[in-house]
Protein backbone atom coordinates (compact mmCIF):
# COMPACT_ATOMS: atom_id res chain seq x y z
CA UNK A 1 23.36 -12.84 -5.46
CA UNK A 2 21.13 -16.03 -6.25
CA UNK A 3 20.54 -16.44 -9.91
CA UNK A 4 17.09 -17.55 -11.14
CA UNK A 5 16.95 -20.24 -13.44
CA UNK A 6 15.20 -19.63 -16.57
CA UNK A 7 11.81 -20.77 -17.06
CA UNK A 8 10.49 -23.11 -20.38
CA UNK A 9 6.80 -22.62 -22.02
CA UNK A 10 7.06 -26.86 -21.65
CA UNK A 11 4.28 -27.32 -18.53
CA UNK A 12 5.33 -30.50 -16.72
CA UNK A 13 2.41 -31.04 -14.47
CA UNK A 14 -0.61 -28.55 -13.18
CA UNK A 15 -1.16 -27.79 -9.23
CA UNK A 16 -3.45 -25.52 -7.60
CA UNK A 17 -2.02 -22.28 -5.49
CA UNK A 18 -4.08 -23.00 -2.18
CA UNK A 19 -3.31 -19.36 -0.55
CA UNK A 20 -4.83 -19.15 2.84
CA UNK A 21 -4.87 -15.38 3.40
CA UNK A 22 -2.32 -12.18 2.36
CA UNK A 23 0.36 -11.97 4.58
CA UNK A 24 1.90 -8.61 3.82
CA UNK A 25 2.12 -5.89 1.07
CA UNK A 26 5.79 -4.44 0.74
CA UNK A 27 6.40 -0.58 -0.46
CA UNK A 28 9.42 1.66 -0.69
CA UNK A 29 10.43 5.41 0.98
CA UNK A 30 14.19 6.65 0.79
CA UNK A 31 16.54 5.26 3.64
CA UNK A 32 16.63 7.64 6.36
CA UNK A 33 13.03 8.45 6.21
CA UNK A 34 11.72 5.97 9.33
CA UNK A 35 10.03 9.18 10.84
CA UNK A 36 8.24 10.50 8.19
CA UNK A 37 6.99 7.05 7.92
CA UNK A 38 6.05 6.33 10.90
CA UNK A 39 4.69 10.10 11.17
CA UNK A 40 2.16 9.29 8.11
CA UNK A 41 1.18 5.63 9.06
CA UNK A 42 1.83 5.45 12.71
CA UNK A 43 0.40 9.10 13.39
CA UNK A 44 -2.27 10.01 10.75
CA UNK A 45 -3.43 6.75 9.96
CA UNK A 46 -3.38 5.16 13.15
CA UNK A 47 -1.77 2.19 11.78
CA UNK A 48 0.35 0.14 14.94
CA UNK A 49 4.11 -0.34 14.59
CA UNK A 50 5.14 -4.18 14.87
CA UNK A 51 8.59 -4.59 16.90
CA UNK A 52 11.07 -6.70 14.53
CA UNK A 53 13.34 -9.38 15.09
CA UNK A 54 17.01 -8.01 15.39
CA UNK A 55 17.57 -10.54 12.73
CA UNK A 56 15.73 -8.88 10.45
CA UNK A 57 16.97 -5.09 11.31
CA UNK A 58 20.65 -5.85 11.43
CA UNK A 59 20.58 -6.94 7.89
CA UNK A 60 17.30 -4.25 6.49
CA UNK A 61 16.14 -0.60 7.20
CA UNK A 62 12.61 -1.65 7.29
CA UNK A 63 8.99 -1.10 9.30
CA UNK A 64 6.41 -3.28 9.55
CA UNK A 65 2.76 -1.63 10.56
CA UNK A 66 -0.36 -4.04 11.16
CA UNK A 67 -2.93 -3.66 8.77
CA UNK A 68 -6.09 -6.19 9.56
CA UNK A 69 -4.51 -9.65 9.43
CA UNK A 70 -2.15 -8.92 7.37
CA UNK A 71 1.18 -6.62 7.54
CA UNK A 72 2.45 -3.36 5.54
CA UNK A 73 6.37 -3.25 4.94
CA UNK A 74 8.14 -0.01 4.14
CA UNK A 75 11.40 -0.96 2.85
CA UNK A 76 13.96 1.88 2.66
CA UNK A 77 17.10 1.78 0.18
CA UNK A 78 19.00 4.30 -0.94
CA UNK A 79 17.75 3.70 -4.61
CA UNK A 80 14.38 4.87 -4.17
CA UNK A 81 12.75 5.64 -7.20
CA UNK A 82 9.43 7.86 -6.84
CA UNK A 83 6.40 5.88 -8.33
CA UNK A 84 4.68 7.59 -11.44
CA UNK A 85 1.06 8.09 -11.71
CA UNK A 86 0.23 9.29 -15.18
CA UNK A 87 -3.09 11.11 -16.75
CA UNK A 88 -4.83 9.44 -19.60
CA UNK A 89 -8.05 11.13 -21.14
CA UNK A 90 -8.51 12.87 -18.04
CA UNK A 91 -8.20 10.12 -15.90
CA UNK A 92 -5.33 9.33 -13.06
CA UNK A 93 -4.04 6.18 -13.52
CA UNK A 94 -2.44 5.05 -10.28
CA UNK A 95 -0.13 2.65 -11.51
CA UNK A 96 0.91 0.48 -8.50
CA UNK A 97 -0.72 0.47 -5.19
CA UNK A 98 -3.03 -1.27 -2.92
CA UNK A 99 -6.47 -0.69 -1.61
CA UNK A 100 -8.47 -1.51 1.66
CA UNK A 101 -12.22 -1.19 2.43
CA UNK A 102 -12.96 1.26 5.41
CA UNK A 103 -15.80 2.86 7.38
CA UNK A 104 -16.63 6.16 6.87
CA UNK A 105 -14.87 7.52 4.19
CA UNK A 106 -15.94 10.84 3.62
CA UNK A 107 -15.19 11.74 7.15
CA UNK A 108 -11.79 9.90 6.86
CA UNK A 109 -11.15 12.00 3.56
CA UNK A 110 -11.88 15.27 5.50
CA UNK A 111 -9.35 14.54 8.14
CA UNK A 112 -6.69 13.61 5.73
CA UNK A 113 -7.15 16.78 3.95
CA UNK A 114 -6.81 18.57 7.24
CA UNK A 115 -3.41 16.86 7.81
CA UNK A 116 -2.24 17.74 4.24
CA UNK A 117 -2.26 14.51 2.92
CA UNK A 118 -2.62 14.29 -1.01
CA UNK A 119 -5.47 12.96 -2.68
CA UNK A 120 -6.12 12.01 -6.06
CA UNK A 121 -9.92 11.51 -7.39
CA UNK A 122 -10.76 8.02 -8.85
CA UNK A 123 -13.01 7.24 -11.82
CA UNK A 124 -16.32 6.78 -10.41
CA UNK A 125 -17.79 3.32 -9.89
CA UNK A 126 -21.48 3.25 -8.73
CA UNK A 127 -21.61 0.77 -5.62
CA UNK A 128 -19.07 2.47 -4.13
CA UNK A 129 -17.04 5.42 -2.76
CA UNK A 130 -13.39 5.86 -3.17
CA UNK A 131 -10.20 7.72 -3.30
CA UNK A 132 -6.31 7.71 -3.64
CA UNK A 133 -4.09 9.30 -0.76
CA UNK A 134 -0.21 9.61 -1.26
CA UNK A 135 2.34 8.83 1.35
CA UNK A 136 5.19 11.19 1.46
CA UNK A 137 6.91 9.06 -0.81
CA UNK A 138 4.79 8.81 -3.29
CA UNK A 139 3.55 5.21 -2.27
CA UNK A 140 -0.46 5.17 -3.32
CA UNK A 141 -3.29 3.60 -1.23
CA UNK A 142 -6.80 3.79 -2.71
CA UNK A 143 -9.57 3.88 -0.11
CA UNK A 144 -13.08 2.22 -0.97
CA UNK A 145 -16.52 2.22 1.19
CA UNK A 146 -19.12 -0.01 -0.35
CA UNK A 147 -22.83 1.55 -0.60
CA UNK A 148 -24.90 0.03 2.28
CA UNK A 149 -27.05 -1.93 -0.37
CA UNK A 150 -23.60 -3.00 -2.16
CA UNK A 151 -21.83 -4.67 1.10
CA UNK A 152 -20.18 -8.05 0.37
C-alpha cells in the first residue's frame, strides 16, 4: 500500500484548482449486492448502466451508472459499514450524501413511495422543494426542485 507523505502548515507557493466539471461521485453497498443495485438505480430510478473496462472489473466489484455528465460509482467491499443519519432537535441530519436537481418532484416522490423506497423529510428551505431517499444500503440522495420564480 502507497504511503502518503505527511503534509507541513509551511505554504510554499499558492495555485488555483481550475476544475472543469464533476466527474463522478463514489458510494458503497456490501459485495455481492450488484442486483439490488442495479434493481434500485438501474430499475426505479432509471439511471443507465455504463459497461466497464475489464481492467477495471478484474481488479474491483464495482458499477458505474450515468448521472447527467457526470458518473455514480457503487463500490462493493466486504467491509461495508452502513452510513448513520442521526436526529438533532427534531431534525435528520443526513450526514454524507449527494443531491441533484430534478423535474417534478412531488410526482417522483409518489412513485418512490409506491416502490417502497425510504424517505426522510428535510428541513424546509423556501425556494425550493426537497427530500432524502435511501438506497438499500443506506447510501442517501437528497432530491431538490427549485420554485419556478427561484430557477438558476
Amino acid at each position: 500500500m502507497q504511503q502518503h507523505k505527511k503534509t507541513t502548515n509551511k505554504l510554499v507557493s499558492t495555485m488555483k484548482l481550475s476544475i472543469r466539471r464533476l466527474n463522478h461521485i463514489t458510494i458503497n453497498a456490501p459485495s455481492g449486492e450488484e442486483a439490488k443495485i442495479r434493481s434500485f438505480y438501474g430499475g426505479i430510478l432509471g439511471l443507465k448502466e455504463v459497461e466497464l473496462p475489464s481492467s477495471l472489473t478484474s481488479v474491483f466489484e464495482i458499477v458505474w451508472f450515468e448521472m447527467l455528465d457526470y458518473l455514480l460509482h457503487v463500490e462493493f467491499t466486504h467491509h461495508f459499514i452502513h452510513p448513520e443519519t442521526c436526529i438533532e432537535k427534531d431534525v435528520m441530519l443526513p450526514g454524507r450524501h449527494f443531491a441533484v436537481e430534478i423535474i417534478g418532484i412531488h410526482e417522483f416522490r409518489k412513485y418512490l413511495e409506491a416502490n417502497n423506497v425510504v424517505i426522510l423529510e428535510a428541513v424546509v428551505i423556501p425556494d425550493r422543494d426537497r427530500f432524502y431517499m435511501v438506497d438499500p444500503f443506506g447510501n442517501i440522495l437528497e432530491l431538490i426542485e427549485f420554485h419556478k420564480d427561484q430557477e438558476k
